[in-house]
N, C-alpha and C. Protein backbone atom coordinates (compact mmCIF):
# COMPACT_ATOMS: atom_id res chain seq x y z
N UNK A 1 0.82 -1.19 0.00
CA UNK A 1 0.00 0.00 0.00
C UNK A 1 0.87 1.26 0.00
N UNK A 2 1.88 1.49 0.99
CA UNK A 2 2.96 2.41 0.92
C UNK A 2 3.24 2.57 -0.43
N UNK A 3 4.10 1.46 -0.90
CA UNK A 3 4.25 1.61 -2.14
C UNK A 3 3.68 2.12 -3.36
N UNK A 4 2.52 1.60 -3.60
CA UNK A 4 1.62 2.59 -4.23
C UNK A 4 1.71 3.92 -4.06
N UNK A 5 1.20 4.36 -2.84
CA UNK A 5 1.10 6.01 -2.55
C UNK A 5 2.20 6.38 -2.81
N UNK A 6 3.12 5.88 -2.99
CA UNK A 6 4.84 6.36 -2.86
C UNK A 6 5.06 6.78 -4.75
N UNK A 7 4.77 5.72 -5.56
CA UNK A 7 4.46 5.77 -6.56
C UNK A 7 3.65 7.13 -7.26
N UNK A 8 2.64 7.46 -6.60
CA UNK A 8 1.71 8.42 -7.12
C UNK A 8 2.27 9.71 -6.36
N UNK A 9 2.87 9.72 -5.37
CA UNK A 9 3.43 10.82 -4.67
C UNK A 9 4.86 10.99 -5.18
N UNK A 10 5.43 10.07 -5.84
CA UNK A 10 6.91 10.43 -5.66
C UNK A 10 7.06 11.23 -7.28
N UNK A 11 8.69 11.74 -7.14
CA UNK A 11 9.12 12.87 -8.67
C UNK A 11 9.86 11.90 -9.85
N UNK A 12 9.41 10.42 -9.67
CA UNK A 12 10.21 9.61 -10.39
C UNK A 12 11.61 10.08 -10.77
N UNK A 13 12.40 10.62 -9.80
CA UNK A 13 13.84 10.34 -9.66
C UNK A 13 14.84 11.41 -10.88
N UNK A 14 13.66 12.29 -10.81
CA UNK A 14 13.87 13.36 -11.32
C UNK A 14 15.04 14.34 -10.96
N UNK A 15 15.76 14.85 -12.24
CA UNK A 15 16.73 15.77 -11.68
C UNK A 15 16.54 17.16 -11.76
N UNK A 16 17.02 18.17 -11.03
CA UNK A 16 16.53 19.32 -10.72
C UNK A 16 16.20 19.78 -11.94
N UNK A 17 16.65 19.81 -13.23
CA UNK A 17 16.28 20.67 -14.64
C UNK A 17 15.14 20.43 -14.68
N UNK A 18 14.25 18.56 -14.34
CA UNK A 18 13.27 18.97 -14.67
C UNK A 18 12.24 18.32 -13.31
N UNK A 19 12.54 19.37 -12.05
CA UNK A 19 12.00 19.21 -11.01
C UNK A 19 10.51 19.23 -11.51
N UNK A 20 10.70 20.84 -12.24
CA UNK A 20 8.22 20.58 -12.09
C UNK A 20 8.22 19.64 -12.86
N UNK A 21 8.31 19.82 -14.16
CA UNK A 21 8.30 17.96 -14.62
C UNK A 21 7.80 16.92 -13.93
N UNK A 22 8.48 17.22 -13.12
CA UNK A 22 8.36 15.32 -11.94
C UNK A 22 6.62 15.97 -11.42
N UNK A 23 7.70 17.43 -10.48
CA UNK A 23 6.08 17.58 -9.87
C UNK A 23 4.36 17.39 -10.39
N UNK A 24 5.12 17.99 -11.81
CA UNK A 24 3.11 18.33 -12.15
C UNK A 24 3.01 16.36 -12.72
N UNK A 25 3.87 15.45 -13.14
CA UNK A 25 3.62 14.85 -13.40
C UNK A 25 2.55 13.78 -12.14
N UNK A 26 3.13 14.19 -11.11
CA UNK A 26 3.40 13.28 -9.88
C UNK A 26 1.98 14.06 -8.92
N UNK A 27 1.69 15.58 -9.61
CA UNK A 27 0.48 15.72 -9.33
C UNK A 27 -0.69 15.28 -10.14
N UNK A 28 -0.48 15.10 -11.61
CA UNK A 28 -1.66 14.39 -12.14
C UNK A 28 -1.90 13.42 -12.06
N UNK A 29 -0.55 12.31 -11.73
CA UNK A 29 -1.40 11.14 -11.07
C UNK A 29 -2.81 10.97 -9.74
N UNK A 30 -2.22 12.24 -8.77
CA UNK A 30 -3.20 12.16 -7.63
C UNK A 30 -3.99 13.01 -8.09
N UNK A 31 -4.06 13.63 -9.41
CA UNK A 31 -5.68 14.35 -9.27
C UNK A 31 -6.41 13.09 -10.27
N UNK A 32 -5.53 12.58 -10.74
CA UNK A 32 -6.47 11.58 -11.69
C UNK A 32 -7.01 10.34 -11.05
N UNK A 33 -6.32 10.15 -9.87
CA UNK A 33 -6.33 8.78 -8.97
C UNK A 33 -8.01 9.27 -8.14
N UNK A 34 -7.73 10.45 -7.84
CA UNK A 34 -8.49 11.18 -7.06
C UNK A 34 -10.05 11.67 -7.87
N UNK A 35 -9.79 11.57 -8.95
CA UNK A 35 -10.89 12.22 -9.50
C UNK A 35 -12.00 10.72 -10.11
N UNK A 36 -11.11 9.89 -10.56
CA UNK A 36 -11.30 8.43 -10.87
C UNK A 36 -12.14 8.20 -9.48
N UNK A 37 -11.81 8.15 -7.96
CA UNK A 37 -12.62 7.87 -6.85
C UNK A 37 -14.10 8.29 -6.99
N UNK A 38 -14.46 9.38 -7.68
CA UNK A 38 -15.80 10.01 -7.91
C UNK A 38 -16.61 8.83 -9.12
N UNK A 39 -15.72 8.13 -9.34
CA UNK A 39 -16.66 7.50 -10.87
C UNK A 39 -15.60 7.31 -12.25
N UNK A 40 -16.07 6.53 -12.35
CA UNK A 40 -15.11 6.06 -14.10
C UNK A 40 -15.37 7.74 -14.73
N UNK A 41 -14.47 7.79 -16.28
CA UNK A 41 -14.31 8.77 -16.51
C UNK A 41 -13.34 8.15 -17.33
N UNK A 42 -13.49 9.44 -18.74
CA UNK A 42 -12.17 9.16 -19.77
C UNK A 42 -11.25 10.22 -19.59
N UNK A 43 -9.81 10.31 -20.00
CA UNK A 43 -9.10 11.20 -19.96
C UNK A 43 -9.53 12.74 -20.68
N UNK A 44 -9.95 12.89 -21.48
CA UNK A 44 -11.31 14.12 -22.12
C UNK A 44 -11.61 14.74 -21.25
N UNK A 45 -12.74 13.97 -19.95
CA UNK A 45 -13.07 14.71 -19.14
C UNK A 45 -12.45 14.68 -18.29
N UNK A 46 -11.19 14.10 -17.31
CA UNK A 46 -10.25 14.70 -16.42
C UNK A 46 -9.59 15.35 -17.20
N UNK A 47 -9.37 15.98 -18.86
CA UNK A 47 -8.92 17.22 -19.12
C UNK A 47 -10.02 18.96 -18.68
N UNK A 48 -11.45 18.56 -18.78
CA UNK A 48 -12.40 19.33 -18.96
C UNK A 48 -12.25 19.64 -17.34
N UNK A 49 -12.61 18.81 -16.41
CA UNK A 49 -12.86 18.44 -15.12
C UNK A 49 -11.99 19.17 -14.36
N UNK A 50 -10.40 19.15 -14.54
CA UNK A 50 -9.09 19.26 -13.51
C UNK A 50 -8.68 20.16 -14.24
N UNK A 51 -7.19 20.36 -13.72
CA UNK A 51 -6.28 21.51 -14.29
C UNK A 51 -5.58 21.32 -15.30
N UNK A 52 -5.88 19.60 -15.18
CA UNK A 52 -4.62 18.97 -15.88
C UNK A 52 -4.88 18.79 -17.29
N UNK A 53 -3.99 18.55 -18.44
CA UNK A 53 -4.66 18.94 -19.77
C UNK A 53 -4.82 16.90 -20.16
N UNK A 54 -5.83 16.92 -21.41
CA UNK A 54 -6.06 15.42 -22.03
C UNK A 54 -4.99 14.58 -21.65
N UNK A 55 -3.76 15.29 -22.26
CA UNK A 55 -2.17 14.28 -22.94
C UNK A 55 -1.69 14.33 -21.51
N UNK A 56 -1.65 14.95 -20.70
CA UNK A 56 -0.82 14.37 -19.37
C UNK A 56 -1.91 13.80 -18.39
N UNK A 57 -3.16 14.00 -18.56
CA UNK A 57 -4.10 12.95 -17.76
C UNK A 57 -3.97 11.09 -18.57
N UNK A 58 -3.86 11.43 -20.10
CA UNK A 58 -3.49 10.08 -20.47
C UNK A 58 -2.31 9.38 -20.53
N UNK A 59 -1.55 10.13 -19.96
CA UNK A 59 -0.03 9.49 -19.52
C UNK A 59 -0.20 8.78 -17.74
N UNK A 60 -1.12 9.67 -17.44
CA UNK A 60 -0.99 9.56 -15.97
C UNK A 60 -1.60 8.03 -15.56
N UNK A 61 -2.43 8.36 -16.60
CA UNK A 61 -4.12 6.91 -16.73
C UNK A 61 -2.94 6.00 -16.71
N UNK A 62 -1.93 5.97 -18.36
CA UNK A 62 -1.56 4.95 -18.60
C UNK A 62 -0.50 4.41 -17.59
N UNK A 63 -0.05 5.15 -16.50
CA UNK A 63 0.88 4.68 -15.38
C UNK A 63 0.60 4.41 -14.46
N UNK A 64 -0.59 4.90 -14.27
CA UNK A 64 -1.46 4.43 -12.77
C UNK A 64 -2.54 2.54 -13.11
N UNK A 65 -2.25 2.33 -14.84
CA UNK A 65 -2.41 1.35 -15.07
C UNK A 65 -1.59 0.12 -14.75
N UNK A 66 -0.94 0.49 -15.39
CA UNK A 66 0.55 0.08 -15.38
C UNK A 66 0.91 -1.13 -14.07
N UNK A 67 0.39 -0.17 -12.78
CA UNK A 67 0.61 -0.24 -11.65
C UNK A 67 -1.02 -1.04 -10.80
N UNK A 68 -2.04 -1.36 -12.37
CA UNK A 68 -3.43 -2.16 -11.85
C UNK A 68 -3.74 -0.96 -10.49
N UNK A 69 -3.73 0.54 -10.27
CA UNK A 69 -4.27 0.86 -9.81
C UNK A 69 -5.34 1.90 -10.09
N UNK A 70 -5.60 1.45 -11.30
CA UNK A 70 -6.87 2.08 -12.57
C UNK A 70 -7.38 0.89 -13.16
N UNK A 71 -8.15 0.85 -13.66
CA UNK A 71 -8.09 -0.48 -14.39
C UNK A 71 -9.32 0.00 -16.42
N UNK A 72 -9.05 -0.31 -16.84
CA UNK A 72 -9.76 0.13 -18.27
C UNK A 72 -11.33 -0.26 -18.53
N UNK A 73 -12.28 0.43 -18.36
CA UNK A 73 -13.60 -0.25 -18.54
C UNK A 73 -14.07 -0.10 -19.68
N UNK A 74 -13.99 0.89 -20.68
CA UNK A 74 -14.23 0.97 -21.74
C UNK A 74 -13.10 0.82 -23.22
N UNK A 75 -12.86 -0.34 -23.72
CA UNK A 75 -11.45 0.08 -24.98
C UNK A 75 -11.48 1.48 -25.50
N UNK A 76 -10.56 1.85 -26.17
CA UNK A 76 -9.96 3.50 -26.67
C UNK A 76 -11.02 3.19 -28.07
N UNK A 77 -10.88 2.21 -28.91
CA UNK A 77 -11.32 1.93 -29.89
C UNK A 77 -13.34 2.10 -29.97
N UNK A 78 -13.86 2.15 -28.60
CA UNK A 78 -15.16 2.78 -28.56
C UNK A 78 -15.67 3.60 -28.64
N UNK A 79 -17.00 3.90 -29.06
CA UNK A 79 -17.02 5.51 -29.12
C UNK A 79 -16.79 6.36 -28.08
N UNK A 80 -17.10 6.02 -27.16
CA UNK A 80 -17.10 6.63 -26.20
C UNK A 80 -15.78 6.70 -25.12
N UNK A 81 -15.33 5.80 -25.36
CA UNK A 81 -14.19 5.10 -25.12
C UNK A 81 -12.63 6.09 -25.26
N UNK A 82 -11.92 6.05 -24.44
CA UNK A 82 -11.31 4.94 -23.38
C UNK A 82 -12.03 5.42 -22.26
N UNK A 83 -12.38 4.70 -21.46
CA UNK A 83 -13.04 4.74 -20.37
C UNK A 83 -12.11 4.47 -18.96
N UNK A 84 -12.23 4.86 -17.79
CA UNK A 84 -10.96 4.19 -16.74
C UNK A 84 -11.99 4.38 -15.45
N UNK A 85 -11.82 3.19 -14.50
CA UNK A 85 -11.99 3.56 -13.29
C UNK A 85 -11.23 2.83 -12.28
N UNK A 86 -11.31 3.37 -11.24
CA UNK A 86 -10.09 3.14 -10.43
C UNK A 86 -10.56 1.59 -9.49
N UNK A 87 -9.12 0.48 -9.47
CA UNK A 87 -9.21 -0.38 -8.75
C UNK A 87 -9.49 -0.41 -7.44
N UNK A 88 -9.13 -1.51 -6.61
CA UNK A 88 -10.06 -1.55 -5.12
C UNK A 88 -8.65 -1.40 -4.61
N UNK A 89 -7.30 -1.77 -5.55
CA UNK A 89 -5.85 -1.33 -4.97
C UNK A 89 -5.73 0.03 -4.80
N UNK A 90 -6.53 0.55 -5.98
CA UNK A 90 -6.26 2.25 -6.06
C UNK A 90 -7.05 2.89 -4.95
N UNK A 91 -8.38 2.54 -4.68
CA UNK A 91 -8.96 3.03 -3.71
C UNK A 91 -7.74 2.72 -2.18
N UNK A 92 -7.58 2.16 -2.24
CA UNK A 92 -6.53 1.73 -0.85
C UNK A 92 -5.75 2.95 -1.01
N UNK A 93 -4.88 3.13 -2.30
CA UNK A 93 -3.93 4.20 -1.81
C UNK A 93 -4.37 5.50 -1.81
N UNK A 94 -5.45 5.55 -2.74
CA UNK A 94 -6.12 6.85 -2.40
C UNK A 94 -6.51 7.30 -0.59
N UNK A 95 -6.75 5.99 -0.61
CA UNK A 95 -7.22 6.48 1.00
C UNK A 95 -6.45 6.33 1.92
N UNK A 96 -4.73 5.93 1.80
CA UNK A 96 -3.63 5.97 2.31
C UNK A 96 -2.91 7.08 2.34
N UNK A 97 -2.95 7.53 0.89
CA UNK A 97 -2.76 9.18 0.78
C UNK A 97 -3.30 10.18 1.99
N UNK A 98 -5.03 9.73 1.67
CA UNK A 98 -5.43 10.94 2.56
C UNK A 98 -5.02 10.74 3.87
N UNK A 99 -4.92 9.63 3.97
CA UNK A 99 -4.80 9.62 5.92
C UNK A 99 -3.12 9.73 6.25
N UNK A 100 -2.27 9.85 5.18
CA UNK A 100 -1.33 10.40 5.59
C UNK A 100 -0.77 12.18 5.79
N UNK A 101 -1.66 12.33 4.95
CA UNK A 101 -2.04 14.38 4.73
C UNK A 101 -2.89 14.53 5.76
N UNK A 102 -3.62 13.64 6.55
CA UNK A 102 -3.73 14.06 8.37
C UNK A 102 -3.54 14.09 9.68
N UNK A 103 -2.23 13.29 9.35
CA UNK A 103 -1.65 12.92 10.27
C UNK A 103 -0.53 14.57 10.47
């Protein structure tokens, strides 16, 4: 579970040139992890939804996959499609996250 949150919190080992880099990357995972908790959703609308734009919410999707803590409900190839909502792993770290931001 650590691990996870560590994952979505951390700057993937980023070097200072491209500190925000890491950051905003390492924040769209937790707004996408976070926004995914409200309900499936395609990357479109966590562009419309958040701060974060389409192409780095669908990088974020595709790493928080990666990691089975999203999981794909709709193929890309649908109309409506790609579709994502978040696993019962992801809910864990989502809610590991928060209870570590209250401590």
């Amino acid at each position: 579970m650590a691990a996870d949150a560590g994952f979505i919190a951390e700057s993937g080992g980023a070097s200072t040139a491209s500190v925000s880099t890491a950051e905003s990357t390492r924040s769209a995972r937790a707004v996408v992890l976070f926004r995914l908790i409200e309900g499936p959703v395609s990357p479109q609308a966590i562009g419309t939804d958040t701060p974060i734009s389409t192409g780095r919410a669908h990088r974020a999707l595709t790493e928080l996959h990666k990691r089975d803590l999203v999981e794909l409900l709709v193929p890309e190839e649908a109309t409506d499609g790609p579709i994502f909502g978040v696993t019962a792993r992801g809910e864990k770290a989502a809610f590991y996250i928060e209870q570590q931001g209250k401590t």
